[in-house]
C-alpha atoms as a PDB file:
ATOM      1  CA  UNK A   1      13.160 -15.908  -4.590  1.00  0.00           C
ATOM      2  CA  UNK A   2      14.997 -13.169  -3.195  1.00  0.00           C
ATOM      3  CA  UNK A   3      18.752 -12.975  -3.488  1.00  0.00           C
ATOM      4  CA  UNK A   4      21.169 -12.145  -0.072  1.00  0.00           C
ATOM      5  CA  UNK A   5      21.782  -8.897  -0.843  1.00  0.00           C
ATOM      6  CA  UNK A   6      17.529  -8.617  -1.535  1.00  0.00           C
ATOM      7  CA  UNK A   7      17.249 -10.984   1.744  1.00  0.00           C
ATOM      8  CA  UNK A   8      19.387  -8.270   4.124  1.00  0.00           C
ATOM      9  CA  UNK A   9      17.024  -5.754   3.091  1.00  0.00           C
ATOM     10  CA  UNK A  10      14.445  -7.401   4.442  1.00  0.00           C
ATOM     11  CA  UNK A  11      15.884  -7.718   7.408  1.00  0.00           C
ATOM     12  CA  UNK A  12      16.791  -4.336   7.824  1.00  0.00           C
ATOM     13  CA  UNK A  13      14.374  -2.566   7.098  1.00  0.00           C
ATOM     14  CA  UNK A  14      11.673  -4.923   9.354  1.00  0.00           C
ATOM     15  CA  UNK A  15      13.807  -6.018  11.996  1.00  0.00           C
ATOM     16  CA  UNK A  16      16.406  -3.749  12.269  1.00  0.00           C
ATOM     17  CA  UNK A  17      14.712   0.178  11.412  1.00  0.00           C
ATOM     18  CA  UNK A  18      17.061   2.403  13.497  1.00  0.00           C
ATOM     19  CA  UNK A  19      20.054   1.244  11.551  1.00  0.00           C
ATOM     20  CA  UNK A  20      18.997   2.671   8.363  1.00  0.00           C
ATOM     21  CA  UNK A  21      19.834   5.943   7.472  1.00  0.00           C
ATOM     22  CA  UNK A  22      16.671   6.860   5.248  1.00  0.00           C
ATOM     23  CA  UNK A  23      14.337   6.076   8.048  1.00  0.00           C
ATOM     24  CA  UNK A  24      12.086   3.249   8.661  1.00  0.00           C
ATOM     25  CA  UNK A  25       8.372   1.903   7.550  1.00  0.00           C
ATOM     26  CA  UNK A  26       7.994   0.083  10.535  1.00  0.00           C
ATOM     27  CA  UNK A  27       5.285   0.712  13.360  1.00  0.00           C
ATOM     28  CA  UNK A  28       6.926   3.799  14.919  1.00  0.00           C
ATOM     29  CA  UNK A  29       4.712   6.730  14.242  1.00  0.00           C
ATOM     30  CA  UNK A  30       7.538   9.291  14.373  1.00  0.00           C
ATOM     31  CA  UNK A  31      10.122   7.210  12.101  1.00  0.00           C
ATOM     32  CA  UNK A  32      10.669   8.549   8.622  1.00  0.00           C
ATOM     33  CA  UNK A  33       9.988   6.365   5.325  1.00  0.00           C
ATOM     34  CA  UNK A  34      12.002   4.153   3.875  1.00  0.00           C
ATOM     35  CA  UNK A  35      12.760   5.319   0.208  1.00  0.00           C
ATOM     36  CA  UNK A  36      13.614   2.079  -1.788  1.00  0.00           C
ATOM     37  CA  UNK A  37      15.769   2.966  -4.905  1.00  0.00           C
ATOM     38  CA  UNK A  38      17.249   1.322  -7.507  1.00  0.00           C
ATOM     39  CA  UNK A  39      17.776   0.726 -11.399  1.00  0.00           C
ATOM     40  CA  UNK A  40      15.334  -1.282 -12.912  1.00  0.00           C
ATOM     41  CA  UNK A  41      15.523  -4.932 -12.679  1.00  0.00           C
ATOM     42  CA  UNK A  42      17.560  -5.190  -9.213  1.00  0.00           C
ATOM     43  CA  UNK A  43      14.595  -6.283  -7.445  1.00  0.00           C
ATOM     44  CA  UNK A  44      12.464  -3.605  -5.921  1.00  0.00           C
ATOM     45  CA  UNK A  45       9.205  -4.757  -6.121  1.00  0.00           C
ATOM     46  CA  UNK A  46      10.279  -7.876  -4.536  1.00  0.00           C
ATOM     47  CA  UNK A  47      11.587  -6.570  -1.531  1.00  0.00           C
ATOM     48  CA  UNK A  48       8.972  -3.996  -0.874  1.00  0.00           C
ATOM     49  CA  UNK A  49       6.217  -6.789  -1.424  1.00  0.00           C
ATOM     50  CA  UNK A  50       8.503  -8.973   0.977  1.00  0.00           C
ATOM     51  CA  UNK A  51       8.581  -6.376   3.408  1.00  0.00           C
ATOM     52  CA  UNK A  52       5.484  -5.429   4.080  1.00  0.00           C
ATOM     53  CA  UNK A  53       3.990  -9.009   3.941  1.00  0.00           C
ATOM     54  CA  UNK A  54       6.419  -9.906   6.968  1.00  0.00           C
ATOM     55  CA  UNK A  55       5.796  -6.378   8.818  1.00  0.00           C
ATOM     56  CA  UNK A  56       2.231  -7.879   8.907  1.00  0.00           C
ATOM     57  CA  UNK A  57       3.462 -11.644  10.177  1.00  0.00           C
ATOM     58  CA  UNK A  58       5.372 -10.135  12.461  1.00  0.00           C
ATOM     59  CA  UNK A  59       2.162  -7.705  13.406  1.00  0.00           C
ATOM     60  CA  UNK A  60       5.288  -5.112  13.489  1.00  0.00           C
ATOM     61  CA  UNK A  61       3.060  -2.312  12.012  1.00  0.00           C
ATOM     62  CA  UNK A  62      -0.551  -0.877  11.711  1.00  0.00           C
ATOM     63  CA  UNK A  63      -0.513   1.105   9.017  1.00  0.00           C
ATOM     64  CA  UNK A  64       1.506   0.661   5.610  1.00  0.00           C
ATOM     65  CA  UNK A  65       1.435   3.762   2.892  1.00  0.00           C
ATOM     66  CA  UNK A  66       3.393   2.712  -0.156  1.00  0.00           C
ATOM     67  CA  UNK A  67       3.971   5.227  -2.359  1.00  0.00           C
ATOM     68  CA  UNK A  68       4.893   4.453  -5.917  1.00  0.00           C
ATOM     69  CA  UNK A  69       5.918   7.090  -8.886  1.00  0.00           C
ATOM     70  CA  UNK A  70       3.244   6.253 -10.993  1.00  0.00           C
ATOM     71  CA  UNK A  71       0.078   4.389 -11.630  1.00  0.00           C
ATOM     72  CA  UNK A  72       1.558   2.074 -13.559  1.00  0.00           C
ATOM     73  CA  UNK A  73       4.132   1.035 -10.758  1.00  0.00           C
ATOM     74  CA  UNK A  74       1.179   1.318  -7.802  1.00  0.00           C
ATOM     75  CA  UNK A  75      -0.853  -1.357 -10.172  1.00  0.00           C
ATOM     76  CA  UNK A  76       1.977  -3.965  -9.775  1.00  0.00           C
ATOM     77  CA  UNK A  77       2.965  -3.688  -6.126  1.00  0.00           C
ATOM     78  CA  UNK A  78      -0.950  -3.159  -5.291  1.00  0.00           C
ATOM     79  CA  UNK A  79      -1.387  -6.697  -8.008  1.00  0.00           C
ATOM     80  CA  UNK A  80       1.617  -8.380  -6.051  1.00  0.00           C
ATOM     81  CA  UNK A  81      -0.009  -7.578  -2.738  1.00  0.00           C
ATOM     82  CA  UNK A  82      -3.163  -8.913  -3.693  1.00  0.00           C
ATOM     83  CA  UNK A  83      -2.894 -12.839  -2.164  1.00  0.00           C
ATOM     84  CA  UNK A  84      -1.875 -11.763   0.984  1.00  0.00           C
ATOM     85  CA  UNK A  85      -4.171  -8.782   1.212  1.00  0.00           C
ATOM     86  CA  UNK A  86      -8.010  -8.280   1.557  1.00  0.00           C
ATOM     87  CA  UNK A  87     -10.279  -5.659  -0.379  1.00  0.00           C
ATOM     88  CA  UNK A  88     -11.429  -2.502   1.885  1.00  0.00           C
ATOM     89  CA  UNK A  89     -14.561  -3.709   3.192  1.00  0.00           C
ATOM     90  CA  UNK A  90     -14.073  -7.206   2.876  1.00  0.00           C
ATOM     91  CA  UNK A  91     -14.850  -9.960   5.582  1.00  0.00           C
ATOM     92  CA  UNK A  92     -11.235 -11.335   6.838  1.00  0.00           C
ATOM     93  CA  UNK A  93      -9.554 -14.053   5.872  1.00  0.00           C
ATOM     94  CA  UNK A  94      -6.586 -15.939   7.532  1.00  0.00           C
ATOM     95  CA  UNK A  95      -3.215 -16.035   6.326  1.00  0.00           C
ATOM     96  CA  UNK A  96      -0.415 -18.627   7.833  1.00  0.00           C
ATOM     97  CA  UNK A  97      -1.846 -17.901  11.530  1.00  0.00           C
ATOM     98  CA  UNK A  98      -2.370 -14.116  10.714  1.00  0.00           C
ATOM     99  CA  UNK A  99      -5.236 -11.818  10.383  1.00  0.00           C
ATOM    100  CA  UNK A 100      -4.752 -10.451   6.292  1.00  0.00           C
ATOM    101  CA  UNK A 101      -4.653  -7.069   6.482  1.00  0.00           C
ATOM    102  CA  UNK A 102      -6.976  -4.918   4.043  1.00  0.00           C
ATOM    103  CA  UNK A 103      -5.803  -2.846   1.053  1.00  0.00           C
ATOM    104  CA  UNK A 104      -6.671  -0.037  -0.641  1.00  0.00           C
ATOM    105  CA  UNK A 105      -5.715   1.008  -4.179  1.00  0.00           C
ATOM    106  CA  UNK A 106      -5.998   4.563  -4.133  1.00  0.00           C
ATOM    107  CA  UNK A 107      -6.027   6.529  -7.624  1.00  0.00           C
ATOM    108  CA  UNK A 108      -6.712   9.904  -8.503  1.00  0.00           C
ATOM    109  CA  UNK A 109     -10.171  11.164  -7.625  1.00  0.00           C
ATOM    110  CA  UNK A 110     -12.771  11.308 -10.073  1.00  0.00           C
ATOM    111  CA  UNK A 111     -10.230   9.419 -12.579  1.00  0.00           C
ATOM    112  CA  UNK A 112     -12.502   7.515 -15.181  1.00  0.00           C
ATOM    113  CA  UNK A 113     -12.586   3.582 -14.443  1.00  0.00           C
ATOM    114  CA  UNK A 114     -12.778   2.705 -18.183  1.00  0.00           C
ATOM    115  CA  UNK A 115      -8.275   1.927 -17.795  1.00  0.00           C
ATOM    116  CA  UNK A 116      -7.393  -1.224 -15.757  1.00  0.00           C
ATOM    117  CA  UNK A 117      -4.339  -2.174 -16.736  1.00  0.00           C
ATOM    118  CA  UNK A 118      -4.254  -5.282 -14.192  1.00  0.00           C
ATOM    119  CA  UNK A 119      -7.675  -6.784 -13.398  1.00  0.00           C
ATOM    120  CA  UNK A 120      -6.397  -7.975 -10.020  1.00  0.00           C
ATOM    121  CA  UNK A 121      -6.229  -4.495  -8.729  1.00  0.00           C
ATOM    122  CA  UNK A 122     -10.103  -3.961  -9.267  1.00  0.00           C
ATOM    123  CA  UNK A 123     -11.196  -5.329  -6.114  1.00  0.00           C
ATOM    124  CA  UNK A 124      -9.050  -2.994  -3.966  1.00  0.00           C
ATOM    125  CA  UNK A 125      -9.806  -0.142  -5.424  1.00  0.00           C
ATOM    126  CA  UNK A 126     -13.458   2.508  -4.704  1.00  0.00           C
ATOM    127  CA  UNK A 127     -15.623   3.130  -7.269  1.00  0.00           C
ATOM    128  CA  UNK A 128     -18.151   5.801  -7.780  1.00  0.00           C
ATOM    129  CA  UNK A 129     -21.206   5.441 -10.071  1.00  0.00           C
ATOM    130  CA  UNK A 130     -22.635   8.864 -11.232  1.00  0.00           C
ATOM    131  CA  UNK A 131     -26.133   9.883 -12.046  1.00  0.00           C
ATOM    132  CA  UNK A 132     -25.239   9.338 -16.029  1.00  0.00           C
ATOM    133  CA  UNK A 133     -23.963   5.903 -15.133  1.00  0.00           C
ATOM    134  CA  UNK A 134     -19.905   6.668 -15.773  1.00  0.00           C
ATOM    135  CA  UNK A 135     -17.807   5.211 -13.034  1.00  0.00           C
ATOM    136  CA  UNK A 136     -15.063   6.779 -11.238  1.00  0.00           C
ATOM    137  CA  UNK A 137     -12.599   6.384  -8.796  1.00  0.00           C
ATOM    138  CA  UNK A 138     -13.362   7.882  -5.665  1.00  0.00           C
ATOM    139  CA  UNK A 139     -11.858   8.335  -2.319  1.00  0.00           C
ATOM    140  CA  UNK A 140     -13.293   7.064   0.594  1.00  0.00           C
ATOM    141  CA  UNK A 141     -14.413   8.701   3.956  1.00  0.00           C
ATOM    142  CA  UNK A 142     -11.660   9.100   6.312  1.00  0.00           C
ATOM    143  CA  UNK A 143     -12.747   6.131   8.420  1.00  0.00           C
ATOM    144  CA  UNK A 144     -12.943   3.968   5.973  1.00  0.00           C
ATOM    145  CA  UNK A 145      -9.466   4.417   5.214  1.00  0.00           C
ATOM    146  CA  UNK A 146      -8.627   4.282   8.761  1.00  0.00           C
ATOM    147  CA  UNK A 147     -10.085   0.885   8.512  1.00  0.00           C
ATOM    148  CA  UNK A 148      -7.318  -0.058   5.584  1.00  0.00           C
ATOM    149  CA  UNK A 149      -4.015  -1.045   7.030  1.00  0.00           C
ATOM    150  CA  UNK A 150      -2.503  -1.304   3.159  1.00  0.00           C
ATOM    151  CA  UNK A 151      -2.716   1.982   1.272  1.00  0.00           C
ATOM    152  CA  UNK A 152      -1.228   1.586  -2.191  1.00  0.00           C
ATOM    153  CA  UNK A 153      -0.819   5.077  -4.062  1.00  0.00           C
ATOM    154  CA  UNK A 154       1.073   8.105  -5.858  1.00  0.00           C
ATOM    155  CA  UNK A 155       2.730  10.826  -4.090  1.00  0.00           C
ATOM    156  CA  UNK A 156       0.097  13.087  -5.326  1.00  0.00           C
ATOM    157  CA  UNK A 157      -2.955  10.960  -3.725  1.00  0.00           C
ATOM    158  CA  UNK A 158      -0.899  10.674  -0.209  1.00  0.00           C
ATOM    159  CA  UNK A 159      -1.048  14.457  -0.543  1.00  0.00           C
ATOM    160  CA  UNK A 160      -4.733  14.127  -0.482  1.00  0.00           C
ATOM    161  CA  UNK A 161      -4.519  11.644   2.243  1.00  0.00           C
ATOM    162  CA  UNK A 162      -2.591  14.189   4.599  1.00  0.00           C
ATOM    163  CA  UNK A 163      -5.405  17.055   3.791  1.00  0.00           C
ATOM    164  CA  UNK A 164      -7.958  14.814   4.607  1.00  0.00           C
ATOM    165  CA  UNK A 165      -6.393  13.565   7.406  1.00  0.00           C
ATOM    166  CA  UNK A 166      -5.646  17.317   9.034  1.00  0.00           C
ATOM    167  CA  UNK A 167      -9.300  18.623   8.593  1.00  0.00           C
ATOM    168  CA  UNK A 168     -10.035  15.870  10.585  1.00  0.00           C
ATOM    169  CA  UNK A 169      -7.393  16.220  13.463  1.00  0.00           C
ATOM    170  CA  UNK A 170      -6.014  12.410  12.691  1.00  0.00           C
END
């Protein structure tokens, strides 16, 4: 349950995105990020999970990057996500009158698979299987991530995301 202060967030930052100074992570393509800060404990992951389930009930965005400083930190938003969220590739389901949009955990590339911390996030993430049988984590063609309106991932991977994005003109 989120407390008022956690609640006005919210509302902020979904209903209300020119107000806030750091930006916005609503549906306005030229809008700057929201950067969510805070000691640990004060609610964070709340919010954020709050936030983007209603941009989706609202249908107020398209496209959700959330960018987490770690792994670690990507595994629990990506874990808290999960029930309202569908894998990439994964048939639809329906959500309190709503389409569920898909997610994508996106890790390192070639990072070995052997380390899931949180078996929820499994599902969500892309695996490749090599010709000696190790799996790793692989990232997907361009339009398959178009396809993902959820992308869950470091600031080093959303690097990776822009470069693949430019050499394709998106």
């Amino acid at each position: 349950e989120l407390n008022d202060l956690q609640r006005k967030a919210v509302m902020h930052i979904v209903h209300f995105p020119s107000t806030l100074q750091a930006g916005t992570i609503a549906a306005d393509e030229n809008a700057l990020p929201t950067l969510l800060l805070g000691p640990p404990g004060t609610g964070k992951t709340r919010v954020l999970v709050d936030c983007v389930q209603l941009l989706f009930a609202l249908q107020k965005a398209k496209h959700v990057l959330v960018c987490c400083p770690s792994d670690a930190a990507c595994d629990v938003i990506c874990a808290r996500l999960a029930p309202y969220a569908n894998p990439p590739g994964a048939s639809r389901r329906k959500f309190a009158d709503t389409t569920s949009p898909r997610m994508l955990r996106l890790y390192s590339y070639q990072r070995p698979t052997w380390f899931m911390p949180i078996p929820e996030v499994e599902p969500y993430c892309m695996v490749e299987t090599l010709s000696d049988g190790m799996n790793l984590y692989s990232l997907p063609p361009l339009r398959e991530l178009l396809d993902c309106e959820i992308i869950v991932c470091t600031p080093l991977c959303a690097k990776l995301l822009w470069f693949m994005g430019s050499k394709e003109g998106q």
